[in-house]
PDB file of N, CA and C in Angstrom:
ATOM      1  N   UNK A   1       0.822  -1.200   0.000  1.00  0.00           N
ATOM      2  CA  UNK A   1       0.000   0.000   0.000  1.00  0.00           C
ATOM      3  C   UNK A   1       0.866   1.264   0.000  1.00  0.00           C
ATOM      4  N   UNK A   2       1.875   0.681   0.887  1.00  0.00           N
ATOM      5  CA  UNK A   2       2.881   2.388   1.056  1.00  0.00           C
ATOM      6  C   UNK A   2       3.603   2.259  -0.523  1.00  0.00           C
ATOM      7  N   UNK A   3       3.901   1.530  -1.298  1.00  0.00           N
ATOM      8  CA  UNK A   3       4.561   1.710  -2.325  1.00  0.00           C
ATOM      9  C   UNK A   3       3.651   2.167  -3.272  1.00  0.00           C
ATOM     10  N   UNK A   4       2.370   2.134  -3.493  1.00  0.00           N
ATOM     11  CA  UNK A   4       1.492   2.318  -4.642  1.00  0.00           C
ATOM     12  C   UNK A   4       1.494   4.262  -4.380  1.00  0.00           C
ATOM     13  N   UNK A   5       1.451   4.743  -3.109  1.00  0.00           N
ATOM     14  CA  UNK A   5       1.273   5.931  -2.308  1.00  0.00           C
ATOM     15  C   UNK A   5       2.287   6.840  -3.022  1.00  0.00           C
ATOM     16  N   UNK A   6       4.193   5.918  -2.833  1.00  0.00           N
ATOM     17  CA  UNK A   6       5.278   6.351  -3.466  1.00  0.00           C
ATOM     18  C   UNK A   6       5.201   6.750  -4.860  1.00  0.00           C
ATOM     19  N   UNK A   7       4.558   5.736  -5.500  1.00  0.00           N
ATOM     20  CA  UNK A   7       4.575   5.780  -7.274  1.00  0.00           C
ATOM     21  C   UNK A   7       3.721   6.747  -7.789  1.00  0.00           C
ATOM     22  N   UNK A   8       2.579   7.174  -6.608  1.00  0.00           N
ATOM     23  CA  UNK A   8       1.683   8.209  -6.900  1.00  0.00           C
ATOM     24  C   UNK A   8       1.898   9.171  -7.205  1.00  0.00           C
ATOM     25  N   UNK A   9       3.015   9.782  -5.912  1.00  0.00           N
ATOM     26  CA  UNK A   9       3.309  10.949  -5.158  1.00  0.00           C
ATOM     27  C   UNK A   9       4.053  11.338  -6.450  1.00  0.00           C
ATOM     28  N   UNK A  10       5.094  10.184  -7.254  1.00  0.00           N
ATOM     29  CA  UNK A  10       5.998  10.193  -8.005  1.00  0.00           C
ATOM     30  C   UNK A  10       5.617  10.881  -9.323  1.00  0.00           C
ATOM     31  N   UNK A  11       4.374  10.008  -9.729  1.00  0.00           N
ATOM     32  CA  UNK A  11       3.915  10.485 -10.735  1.00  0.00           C
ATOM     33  C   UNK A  11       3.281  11.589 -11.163  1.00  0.00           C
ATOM     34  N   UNK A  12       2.816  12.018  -9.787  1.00  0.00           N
ATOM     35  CA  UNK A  12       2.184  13.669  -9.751  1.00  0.00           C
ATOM     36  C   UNK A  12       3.067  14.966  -9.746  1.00  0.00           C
ATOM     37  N   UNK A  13       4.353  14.076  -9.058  1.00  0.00           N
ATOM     38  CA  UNK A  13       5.594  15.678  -9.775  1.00  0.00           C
ATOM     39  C   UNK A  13       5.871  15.402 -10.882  1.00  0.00           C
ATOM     40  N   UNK A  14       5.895  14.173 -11.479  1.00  0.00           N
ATOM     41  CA  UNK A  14       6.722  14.279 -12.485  1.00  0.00           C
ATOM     42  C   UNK A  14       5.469  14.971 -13.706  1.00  0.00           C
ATOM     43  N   UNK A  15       4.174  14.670 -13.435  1.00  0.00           N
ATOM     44  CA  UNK A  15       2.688  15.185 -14.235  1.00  0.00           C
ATOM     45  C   UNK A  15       3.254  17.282 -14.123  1.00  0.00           C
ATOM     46  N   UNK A  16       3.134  17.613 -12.770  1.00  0.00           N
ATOM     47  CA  UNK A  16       3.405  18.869 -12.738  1.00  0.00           C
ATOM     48  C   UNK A  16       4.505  19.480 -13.332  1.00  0.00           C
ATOM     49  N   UNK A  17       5.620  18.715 -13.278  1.00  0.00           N
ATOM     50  CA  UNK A  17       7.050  19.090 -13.889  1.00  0.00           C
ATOM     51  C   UNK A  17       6.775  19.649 -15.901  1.00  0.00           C
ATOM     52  N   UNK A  18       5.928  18.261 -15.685  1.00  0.00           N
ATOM     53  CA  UNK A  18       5.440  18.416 -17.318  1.00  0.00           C
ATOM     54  C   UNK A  18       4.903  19.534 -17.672  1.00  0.00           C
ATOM     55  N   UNK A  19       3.946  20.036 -16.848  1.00  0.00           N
ATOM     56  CA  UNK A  19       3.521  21.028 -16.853  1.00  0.00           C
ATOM     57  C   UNK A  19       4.337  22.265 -16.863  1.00  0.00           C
ATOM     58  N   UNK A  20       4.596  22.754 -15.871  1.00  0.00           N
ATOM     59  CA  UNK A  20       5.667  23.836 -15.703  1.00  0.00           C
ATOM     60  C   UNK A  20       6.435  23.685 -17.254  1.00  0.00           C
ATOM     61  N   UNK A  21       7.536  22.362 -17.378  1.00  0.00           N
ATOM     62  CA  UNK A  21       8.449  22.583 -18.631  1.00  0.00           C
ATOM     63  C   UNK A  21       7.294  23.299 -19.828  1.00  0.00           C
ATOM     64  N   UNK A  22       5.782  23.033 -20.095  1.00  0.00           N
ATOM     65  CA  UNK A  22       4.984  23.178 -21.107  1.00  0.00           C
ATOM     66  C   UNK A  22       4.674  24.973 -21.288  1.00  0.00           C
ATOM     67  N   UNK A  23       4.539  25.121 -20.128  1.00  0.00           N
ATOM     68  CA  UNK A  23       4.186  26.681 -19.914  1.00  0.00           C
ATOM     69  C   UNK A  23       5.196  27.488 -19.918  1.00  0.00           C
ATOM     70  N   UNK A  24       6.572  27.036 -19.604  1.00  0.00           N
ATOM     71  CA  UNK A  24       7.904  27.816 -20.022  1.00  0.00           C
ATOM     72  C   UNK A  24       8.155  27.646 -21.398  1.00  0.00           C
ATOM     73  N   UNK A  25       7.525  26.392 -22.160  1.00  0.00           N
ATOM     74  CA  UNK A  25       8.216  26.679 -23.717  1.00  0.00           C
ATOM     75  C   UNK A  25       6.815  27.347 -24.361  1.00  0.00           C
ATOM     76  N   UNK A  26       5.258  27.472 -23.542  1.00  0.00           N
ATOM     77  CA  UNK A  26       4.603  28.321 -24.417  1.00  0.00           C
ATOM     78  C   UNK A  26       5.055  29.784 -24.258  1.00  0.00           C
ATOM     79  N   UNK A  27       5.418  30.309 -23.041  1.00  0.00           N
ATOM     80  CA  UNK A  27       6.294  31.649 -22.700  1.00  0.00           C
ATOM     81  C   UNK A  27       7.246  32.083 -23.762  1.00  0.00           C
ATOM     82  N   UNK A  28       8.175  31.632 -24.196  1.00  0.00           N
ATOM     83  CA  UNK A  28       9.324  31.309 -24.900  1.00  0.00           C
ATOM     84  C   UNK A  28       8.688  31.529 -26.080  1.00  0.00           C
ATOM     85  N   UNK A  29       7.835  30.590 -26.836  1.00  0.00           N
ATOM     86  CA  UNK A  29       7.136  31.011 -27.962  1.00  0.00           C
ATOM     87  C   UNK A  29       6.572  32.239 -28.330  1.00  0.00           C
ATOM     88  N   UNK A  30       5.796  32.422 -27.607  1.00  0.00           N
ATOM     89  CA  UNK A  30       5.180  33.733 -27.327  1.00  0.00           C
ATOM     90  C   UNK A  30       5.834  34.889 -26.847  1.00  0.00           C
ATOM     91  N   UNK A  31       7.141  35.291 -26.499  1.00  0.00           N
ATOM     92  CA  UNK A  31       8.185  36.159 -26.246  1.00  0.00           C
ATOM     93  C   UNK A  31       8.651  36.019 -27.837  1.00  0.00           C
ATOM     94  N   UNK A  32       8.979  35.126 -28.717  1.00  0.00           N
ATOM     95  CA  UNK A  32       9.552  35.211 -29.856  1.00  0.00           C
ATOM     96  C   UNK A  32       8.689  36.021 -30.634  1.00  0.00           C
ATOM     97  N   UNK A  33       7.465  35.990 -30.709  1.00  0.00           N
ATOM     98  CA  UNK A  33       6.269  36.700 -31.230  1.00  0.00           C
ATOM     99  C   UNK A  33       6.515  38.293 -31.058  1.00  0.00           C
ATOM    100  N   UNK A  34       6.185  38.281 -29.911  1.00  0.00           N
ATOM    101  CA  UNK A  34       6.413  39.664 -29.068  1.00  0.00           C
ATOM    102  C   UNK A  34       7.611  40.294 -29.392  1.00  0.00           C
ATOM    103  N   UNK A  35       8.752  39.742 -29.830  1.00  0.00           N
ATOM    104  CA  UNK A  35      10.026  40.224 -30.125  1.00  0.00           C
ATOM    105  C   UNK A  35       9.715  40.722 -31.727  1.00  0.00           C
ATOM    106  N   UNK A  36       9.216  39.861 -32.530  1.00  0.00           N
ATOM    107  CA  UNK A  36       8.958  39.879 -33.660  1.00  0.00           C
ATOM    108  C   UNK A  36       8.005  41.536 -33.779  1.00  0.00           C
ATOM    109  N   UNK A  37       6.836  41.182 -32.848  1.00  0.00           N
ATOM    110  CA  UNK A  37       6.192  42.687 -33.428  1.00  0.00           C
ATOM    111  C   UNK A  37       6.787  43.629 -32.978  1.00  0.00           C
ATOM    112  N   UNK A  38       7.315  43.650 -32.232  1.00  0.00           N
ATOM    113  CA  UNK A  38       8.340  44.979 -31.228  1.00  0.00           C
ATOM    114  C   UNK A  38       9.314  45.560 -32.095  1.00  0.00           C
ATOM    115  N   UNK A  39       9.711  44.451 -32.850  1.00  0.00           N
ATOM    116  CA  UNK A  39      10.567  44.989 -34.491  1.00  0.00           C
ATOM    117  C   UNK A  39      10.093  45.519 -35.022  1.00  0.00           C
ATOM    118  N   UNK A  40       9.000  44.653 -35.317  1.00  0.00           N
ATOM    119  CA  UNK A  40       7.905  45.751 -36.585  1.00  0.00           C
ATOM    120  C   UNK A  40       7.923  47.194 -36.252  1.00  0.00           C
ATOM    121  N   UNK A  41       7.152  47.111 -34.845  1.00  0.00           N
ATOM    122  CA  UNK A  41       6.639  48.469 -34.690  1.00  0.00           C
ATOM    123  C   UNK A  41       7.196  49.708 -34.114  1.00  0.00           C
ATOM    124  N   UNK A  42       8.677  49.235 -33.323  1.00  0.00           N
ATOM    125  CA  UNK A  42       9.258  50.706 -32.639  1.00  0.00           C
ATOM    126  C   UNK A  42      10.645  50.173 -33.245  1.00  0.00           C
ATOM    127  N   UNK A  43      11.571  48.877 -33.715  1.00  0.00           N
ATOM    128  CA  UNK A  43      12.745  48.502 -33.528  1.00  0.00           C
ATOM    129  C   UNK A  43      13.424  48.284 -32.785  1.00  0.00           C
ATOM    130  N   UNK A  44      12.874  48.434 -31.660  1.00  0.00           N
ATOM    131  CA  UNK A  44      13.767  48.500 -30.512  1.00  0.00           C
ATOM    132  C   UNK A  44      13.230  47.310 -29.443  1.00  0.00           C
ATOM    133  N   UNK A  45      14.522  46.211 -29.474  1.00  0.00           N
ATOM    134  CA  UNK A  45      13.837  44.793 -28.430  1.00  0.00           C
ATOM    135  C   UNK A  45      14.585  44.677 -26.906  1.00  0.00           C
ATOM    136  N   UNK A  46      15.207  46.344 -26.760  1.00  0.00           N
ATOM    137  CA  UNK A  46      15.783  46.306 -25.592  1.00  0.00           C
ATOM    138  C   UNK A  46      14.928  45.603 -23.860  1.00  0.00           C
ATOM    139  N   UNK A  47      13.997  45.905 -24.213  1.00  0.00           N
ATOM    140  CA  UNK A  47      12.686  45.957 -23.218  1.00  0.00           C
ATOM    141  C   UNK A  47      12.665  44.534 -23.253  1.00  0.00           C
ATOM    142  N   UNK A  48      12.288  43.588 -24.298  1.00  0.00           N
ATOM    143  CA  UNK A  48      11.890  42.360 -24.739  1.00  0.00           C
ATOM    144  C   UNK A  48      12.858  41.278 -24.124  1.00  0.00           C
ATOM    145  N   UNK A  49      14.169  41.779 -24.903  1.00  0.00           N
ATOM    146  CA  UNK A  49      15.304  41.403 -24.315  1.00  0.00           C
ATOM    147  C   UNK A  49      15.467  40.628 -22.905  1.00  0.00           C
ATOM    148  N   UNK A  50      15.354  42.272 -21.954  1.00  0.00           N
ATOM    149  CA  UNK A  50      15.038  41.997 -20.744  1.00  0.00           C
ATOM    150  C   UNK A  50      13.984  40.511 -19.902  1.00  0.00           C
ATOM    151  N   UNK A  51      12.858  41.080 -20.702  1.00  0.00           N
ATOM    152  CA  UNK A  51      12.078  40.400 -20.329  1.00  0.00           C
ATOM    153  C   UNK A  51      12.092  38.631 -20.613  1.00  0.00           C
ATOM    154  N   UNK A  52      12.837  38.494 -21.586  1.00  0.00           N
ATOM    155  CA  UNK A  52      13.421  37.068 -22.337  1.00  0.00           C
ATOM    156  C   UNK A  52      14.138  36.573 -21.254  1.00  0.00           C
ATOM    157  N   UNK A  53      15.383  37.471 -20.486  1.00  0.00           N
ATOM    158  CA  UNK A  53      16.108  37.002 -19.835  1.00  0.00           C
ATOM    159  C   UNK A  53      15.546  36.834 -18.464  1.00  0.00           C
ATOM    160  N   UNK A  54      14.366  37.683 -17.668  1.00  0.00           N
ATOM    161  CA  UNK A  54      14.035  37.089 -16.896  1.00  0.00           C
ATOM    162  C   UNK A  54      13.298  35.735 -17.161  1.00  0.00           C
ATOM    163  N   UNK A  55      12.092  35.492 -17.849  1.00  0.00           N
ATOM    164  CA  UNK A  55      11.253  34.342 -18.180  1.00  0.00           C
ATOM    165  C   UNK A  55      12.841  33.227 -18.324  1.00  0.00           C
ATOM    166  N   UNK A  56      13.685  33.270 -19.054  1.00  0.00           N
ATOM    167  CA  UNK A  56      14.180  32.271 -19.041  1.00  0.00           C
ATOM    168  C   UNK A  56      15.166  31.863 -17.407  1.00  0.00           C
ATOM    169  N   UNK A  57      15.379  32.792 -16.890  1.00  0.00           N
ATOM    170  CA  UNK A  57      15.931  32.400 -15.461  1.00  0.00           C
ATOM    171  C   UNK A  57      15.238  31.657 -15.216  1.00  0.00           C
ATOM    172  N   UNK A  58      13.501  32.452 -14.920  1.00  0.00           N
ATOM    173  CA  UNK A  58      12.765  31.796 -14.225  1.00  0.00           C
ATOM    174  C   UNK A  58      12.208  30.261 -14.510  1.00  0.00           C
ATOM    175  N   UNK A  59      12.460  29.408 -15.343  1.00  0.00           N
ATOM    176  CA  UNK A  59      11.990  28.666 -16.172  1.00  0.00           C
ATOM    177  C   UNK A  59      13.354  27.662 -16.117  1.00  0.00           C
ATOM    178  N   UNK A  60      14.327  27.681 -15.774  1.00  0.00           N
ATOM    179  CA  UNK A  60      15.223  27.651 -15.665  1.00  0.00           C
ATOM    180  C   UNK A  60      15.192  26.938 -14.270  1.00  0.00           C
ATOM    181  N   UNK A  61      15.064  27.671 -12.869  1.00  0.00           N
ATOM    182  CA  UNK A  61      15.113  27.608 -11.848  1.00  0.00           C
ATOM    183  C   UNK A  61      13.938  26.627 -11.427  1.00  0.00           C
ATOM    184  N   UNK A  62      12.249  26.650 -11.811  1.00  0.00           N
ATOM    185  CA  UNK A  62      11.435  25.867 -12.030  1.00  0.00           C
ATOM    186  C   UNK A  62      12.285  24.643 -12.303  1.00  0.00           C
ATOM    187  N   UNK A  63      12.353  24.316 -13.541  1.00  0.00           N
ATOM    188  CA  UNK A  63      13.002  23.313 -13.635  1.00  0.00           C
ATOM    189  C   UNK A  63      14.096  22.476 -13.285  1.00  0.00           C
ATOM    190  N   UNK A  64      14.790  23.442 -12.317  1.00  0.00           N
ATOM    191  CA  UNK A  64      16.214  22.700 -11.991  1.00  0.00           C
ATOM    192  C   UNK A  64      15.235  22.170 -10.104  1.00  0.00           C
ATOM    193  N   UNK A  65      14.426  22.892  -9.839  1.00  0.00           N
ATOM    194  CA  UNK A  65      13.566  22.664  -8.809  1.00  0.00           C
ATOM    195  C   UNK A  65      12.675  21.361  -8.424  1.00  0.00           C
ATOM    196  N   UNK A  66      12.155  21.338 -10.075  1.00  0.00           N
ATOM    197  CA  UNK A  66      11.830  20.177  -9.935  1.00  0.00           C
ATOM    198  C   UNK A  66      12.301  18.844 -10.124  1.00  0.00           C
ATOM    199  N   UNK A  67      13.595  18.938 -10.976  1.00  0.00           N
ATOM    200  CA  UNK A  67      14.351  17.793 -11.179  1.00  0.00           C
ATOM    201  C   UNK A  67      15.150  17.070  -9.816  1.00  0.00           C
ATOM    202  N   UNK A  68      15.201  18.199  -8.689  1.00  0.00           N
ATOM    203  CA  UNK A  68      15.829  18.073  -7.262  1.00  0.00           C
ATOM    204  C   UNK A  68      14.329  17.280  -6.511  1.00  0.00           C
ATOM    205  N   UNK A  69      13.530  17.755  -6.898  1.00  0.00           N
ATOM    206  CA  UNK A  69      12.482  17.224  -6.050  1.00  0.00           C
ATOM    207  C   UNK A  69      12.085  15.885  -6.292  1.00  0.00           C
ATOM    208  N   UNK A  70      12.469  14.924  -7.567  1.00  0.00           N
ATOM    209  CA  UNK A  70      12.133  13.760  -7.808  1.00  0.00           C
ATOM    210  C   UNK A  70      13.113  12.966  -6.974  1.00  0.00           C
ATOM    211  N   UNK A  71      14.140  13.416  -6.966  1.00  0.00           N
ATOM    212  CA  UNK A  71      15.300  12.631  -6.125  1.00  0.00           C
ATOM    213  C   UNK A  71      15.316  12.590  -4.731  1.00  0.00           C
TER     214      UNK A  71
END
């Protein structure tokens, strides 16, 4: 019984992990977009930039978070 509990627990980070990795590469997608019209419309992706480099820390850190937590 306690092992079925383990494989559960297991499978529900590793379900969430999935998650998180899914929503950092729709972020990512959608920052490429955003970079794209930011060209179009002023040239300037200094702002974007920024914002690329936080989302990817953060996405980054998520993930190194959860790969510690399976172990």
């Amino acid at each position: 019984m306690v092992d079925i509990w383990i494989l559960k627990n297991w499978l529900l980070k590793i379900l969430f992990g999935l998650m998180k990795l899914r929503v950092c590469i729709m972020q990512h997608a959608t920052l490429r977009i955003v970079k794209l019209w930011a060209l179009i419309v002023n040239g300037s992706l200094i702002m974007k930039r920024e914002a690329d480099l936080i989302r990817f820390l953060s996405c980054k850190l998520l993930l190194r978070r959860w790969f510690s937590s399976l172990t």
